[in-house]
N, C-alpha and C. Protein backbone atom coordinates (compact mmCIF):
# COMPACT_ATOMS: atom_id res chain seq x y z
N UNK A 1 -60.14 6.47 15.97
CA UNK A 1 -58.90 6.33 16.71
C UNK A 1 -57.69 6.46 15.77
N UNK A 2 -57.85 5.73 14.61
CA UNK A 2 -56.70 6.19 13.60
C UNK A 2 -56.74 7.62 13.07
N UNK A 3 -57.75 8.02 12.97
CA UNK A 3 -56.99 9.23 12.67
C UNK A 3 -56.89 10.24 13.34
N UNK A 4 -56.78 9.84 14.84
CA UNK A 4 -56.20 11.15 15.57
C UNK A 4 -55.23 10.44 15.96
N UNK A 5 -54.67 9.41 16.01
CA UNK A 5 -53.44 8.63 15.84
C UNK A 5 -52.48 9.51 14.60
N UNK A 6 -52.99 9.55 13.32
CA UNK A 6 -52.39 9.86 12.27
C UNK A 6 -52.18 11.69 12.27
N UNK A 7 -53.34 12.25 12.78
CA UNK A 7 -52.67 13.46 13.31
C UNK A 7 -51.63 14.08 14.07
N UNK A 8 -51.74 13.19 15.59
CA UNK A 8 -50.77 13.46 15.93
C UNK A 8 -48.88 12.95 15.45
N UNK A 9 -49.50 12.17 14.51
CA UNK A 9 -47.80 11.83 13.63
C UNK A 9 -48.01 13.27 13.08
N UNK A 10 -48.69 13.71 12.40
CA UNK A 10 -48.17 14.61 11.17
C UNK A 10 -47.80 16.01 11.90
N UNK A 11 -48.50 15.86 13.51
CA UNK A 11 -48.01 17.52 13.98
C UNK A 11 -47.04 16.90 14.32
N UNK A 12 -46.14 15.57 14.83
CA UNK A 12 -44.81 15.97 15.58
C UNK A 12 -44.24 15.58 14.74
N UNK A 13 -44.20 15.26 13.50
CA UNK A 13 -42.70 15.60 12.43
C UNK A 13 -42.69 17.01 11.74
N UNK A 14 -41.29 16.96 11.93
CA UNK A 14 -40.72 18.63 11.80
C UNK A 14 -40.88 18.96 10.77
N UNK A 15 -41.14 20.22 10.24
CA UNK A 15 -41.17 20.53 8.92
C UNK A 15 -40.28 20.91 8.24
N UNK A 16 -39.50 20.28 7.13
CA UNK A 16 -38.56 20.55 6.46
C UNK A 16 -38.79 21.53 5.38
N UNK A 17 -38.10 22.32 5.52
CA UNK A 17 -37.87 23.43 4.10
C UNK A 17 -37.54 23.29 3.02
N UNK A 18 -38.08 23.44 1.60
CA UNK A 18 -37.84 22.90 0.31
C UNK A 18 -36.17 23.68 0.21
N UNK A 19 -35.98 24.37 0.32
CA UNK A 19 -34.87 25.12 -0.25
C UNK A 19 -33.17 24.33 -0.21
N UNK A 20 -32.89 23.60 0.37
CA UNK A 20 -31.69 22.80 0.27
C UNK A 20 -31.98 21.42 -0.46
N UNK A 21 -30.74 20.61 -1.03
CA UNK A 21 -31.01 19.58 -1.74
C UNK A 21 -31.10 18.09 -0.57
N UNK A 22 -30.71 18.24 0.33
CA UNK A 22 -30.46 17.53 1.43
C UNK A 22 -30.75 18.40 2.86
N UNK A 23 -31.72 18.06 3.72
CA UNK A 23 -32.16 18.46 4.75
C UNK A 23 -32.34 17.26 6.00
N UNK A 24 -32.24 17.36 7.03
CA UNK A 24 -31.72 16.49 8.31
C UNK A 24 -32.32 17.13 9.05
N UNK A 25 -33.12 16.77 10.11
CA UNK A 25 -33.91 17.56 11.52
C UNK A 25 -33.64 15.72 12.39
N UNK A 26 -33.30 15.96 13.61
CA UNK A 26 -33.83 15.02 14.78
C UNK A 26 -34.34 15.57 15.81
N UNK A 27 -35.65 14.67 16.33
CA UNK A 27 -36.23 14.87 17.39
C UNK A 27 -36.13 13.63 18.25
N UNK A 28 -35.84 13.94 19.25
CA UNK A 28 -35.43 15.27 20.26
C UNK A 28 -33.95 14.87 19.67
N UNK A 29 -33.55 16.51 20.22
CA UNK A 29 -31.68 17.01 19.77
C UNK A 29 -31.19 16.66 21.35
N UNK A 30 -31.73 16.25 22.53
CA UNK A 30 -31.24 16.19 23.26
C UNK A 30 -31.54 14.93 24.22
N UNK A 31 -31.09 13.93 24.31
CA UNK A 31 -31.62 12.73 25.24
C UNK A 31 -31.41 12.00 26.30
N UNK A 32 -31.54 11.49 27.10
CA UNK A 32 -31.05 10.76 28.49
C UNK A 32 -30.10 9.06 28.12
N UNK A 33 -29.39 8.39 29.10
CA UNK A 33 -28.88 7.78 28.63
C UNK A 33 -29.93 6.51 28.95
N UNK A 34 -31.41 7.01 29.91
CA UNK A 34 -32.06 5.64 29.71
C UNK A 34 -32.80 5.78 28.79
N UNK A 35 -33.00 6.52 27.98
CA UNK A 35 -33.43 6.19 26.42
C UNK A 35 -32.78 6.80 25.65
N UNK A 36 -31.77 6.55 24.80
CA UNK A 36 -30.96 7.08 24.10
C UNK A 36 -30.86 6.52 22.49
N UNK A 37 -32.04 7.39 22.18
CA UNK A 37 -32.81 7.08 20.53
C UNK A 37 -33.17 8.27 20.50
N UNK A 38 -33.01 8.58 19.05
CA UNK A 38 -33.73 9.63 18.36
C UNK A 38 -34.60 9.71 16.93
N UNK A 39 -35.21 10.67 16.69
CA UNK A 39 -36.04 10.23 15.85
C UNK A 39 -35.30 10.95 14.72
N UNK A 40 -35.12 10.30 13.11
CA UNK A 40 -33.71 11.51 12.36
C UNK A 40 -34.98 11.62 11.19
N UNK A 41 -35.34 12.50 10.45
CA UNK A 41 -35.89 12.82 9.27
C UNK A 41 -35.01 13.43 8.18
N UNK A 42 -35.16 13.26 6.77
CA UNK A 42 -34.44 13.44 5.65
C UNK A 42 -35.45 13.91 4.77
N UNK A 43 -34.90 14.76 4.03
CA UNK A 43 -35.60 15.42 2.89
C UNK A 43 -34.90 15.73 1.58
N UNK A 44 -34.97 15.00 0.48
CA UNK A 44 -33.99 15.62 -0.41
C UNK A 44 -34.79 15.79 -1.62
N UNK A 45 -34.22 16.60 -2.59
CA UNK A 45 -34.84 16.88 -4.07
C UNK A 45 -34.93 15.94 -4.78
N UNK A 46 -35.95 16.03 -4.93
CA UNK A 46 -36.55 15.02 -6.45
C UNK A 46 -35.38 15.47 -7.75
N UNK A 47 -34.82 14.25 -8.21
CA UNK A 47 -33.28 14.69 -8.83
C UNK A 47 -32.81 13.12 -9.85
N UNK A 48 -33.38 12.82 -11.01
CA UNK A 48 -32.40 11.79 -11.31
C UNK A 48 -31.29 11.55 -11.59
N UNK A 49 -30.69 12.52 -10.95
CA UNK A 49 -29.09 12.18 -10.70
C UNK A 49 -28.68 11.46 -9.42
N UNK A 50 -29.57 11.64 -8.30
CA UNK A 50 -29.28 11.06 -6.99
C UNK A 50 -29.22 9.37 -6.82
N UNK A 51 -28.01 9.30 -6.30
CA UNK A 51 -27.37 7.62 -6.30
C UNK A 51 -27.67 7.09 -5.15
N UNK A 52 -27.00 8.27 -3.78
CA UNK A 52 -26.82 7.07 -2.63
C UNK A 52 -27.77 8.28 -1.78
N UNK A 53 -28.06 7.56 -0.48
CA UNK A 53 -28.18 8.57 0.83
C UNK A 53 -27.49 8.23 1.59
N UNK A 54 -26.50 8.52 2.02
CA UNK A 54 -25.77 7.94 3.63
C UNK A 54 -26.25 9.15 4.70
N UNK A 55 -26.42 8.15 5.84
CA UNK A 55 -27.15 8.66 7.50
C UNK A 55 -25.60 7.97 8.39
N UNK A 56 -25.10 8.93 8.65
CA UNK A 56 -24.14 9.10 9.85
C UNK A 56 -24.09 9.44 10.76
N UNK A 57 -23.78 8.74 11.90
CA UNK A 57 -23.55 9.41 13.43
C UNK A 57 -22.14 8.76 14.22
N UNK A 58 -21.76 9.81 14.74
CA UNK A 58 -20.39 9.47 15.27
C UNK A 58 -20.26 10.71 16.22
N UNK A 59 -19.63 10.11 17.85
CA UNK A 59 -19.30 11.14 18.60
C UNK A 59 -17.73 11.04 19.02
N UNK A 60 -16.84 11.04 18.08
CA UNK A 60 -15.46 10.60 18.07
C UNK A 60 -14.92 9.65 18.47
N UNK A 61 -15.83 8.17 19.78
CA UNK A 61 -15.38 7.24 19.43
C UNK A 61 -16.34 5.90 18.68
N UNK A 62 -17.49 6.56 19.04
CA UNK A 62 -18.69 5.53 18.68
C UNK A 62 -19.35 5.61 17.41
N UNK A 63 -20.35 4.94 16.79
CA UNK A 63 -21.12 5.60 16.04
C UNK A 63 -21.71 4.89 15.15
N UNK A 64 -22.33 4.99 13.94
CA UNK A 64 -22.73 4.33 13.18
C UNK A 64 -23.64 4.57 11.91
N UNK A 65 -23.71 3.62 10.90
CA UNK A 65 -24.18 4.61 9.31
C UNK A 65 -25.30 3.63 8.87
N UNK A 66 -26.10 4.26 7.95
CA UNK A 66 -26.76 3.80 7.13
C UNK A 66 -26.61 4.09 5.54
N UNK A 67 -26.77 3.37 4.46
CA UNK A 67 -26.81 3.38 3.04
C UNK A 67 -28.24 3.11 2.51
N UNK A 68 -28.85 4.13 2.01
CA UNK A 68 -29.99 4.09 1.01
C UNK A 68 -29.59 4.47 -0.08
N UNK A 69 -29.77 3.29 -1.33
CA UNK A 69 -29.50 3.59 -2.47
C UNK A 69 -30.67 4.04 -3.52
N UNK A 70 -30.34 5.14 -4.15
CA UNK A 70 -31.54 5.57 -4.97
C UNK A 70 -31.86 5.39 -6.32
N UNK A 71 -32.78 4.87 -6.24
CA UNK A 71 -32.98 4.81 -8.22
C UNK A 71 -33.51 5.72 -8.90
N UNK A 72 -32.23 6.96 -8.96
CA UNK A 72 -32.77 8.29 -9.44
C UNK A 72 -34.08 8.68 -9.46
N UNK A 73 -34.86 9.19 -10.81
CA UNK A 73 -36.24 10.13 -10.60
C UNK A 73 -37.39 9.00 -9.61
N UNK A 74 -37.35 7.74 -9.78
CA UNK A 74 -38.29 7.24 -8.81
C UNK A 74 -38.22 7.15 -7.40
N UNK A 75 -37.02 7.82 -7.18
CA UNK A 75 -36.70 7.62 -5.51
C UNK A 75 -37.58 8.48 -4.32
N UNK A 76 -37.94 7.72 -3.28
CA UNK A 76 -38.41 8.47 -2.17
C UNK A 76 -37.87 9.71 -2.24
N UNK A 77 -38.15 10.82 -1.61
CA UNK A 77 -37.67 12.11 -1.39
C UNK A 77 -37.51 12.53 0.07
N UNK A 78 -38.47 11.40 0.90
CA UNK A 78 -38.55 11.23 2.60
C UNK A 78 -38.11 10.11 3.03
N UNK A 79 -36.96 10.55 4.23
CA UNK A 79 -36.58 9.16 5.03
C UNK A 79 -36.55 8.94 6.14
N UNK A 80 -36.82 8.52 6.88
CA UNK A 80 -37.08 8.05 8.20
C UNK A 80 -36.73 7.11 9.18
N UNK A 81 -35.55 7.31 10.46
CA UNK A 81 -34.95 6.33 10.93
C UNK A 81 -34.56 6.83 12.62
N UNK A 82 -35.00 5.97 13.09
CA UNK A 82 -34.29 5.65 14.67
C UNK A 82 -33.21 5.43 14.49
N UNK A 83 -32.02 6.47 15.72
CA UNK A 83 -31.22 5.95 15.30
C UNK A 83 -31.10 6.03 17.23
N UNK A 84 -29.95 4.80 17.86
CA UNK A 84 -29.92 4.52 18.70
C UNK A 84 -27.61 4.57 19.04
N UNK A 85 -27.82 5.71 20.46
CA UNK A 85 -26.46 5.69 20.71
C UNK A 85 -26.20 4.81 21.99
N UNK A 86 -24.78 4.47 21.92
CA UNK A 86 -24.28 4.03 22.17
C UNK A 86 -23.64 4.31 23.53
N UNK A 87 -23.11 5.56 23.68
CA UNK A 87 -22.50 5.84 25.15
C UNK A 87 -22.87 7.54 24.99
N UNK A 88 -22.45 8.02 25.89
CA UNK A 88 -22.88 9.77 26.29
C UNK A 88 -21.76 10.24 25.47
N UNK A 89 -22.50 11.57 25.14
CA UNK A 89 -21.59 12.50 24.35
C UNK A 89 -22.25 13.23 23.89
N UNK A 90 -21.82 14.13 22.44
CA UNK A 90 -22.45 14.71 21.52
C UNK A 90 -22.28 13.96 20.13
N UNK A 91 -23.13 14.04 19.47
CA UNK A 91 -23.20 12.92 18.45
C UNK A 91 -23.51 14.29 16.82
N UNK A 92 -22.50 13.89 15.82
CA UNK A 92 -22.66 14.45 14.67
C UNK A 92 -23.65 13.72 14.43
N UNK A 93 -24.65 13.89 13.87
CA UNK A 93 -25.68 13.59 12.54
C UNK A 93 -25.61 13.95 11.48
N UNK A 94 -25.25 13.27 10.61
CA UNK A 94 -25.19 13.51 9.22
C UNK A 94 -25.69 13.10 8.12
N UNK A 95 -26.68 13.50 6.97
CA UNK A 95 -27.04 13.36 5.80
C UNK A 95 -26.28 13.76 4.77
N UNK A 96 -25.72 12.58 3.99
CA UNK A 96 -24.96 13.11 2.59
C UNK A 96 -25.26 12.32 1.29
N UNK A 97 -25.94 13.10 0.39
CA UNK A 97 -26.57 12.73 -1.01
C UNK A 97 -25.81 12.66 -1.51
N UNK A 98 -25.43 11.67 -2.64
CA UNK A 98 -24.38 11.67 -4.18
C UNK A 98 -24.98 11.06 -4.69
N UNK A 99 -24.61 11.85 -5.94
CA UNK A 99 -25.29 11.93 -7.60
C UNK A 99 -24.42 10.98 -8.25
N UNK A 100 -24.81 11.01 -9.67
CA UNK A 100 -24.47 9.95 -10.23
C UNK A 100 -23.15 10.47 -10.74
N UNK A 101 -22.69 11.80 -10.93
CA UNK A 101 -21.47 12.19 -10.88
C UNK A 101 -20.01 12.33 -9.50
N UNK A 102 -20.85 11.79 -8.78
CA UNK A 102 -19.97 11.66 -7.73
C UNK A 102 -20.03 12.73 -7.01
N UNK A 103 -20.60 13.74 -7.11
CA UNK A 103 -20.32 15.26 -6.66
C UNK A 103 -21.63 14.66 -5.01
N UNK A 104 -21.31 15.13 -4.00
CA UNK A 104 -22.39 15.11 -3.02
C UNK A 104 -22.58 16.46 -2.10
N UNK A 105 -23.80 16.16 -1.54
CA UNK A 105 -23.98 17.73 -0.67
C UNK A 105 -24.38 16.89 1.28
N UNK A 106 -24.13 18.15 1.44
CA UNK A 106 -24.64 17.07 3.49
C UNK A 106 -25.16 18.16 4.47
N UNK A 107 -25.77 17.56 4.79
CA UNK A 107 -26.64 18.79 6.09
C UNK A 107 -26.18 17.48 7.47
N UNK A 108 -26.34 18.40 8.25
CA UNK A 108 -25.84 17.91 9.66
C UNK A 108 -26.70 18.49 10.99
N UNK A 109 -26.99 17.43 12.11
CA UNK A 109 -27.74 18.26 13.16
C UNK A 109 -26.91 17.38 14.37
N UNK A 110 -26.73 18.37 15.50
CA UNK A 110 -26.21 17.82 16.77
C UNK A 110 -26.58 17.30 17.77
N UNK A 111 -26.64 15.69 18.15
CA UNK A 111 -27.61 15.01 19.04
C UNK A 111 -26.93 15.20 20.63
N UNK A 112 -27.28 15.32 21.57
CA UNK A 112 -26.56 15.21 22.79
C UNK A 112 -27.18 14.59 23.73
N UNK A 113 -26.75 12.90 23.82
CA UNK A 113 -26.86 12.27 25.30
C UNK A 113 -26.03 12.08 26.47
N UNK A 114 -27.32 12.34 27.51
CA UNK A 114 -26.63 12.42 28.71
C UNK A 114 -27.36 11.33 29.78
């Protein structure tokens, strides 16, 4: 039973592409307002320069963030979070990495509850 439990996790998370330093997918991109959660995945480069992760969502009046702080080369490279709105709209999603130079990069995906 667990491991067709554990299968079906690994077919429904999205597959992220190595090629950007910061990558963002949510499932589902589109939701109702009687369940209005989504599922957000993160992917970033293995990098000991990487400091913070911030997870953003905001649909111009609502919204809300998360802070994962990284301890450079030992840091996760996968992150994983429910994130739950607030009223109908379209909702920015946002992932933004910064390094220990301050410099950061951000990928973004568009949630829409209705």
């Amino acid at each position: 039973m667990l491991k067709k439990l554990a299968l079906i996790l690994l077919l429904t998370i999205p597959i992220l592409a190595e090629s950007k330093p910061v990558q963002i997918r949510a499932n589902p991109q589109m939701v109702s307002s009687a369940k209005p959660y989504t599922q957000v995945y993160i992917r970033i480069e293995k990098n000991p320069a990487n400091r913070k992760l911030y997870l953003t969502w905001f649909n111009g009046s609502t919204g809300g963030s998360s802070l994962y702080e990284l301890p450079g080369e030992e840091a996760q490279t996968q992150f994983f979070q429910i994130v739950r709105f607030r009223e109908l709209g379209e909702y920015e999603v946002r992932a933004t990495l910064v390094k220990n130079d301050e410099s950061s990069q951000a990928d973004s995906v568009t949630v829409i509850v209705r």
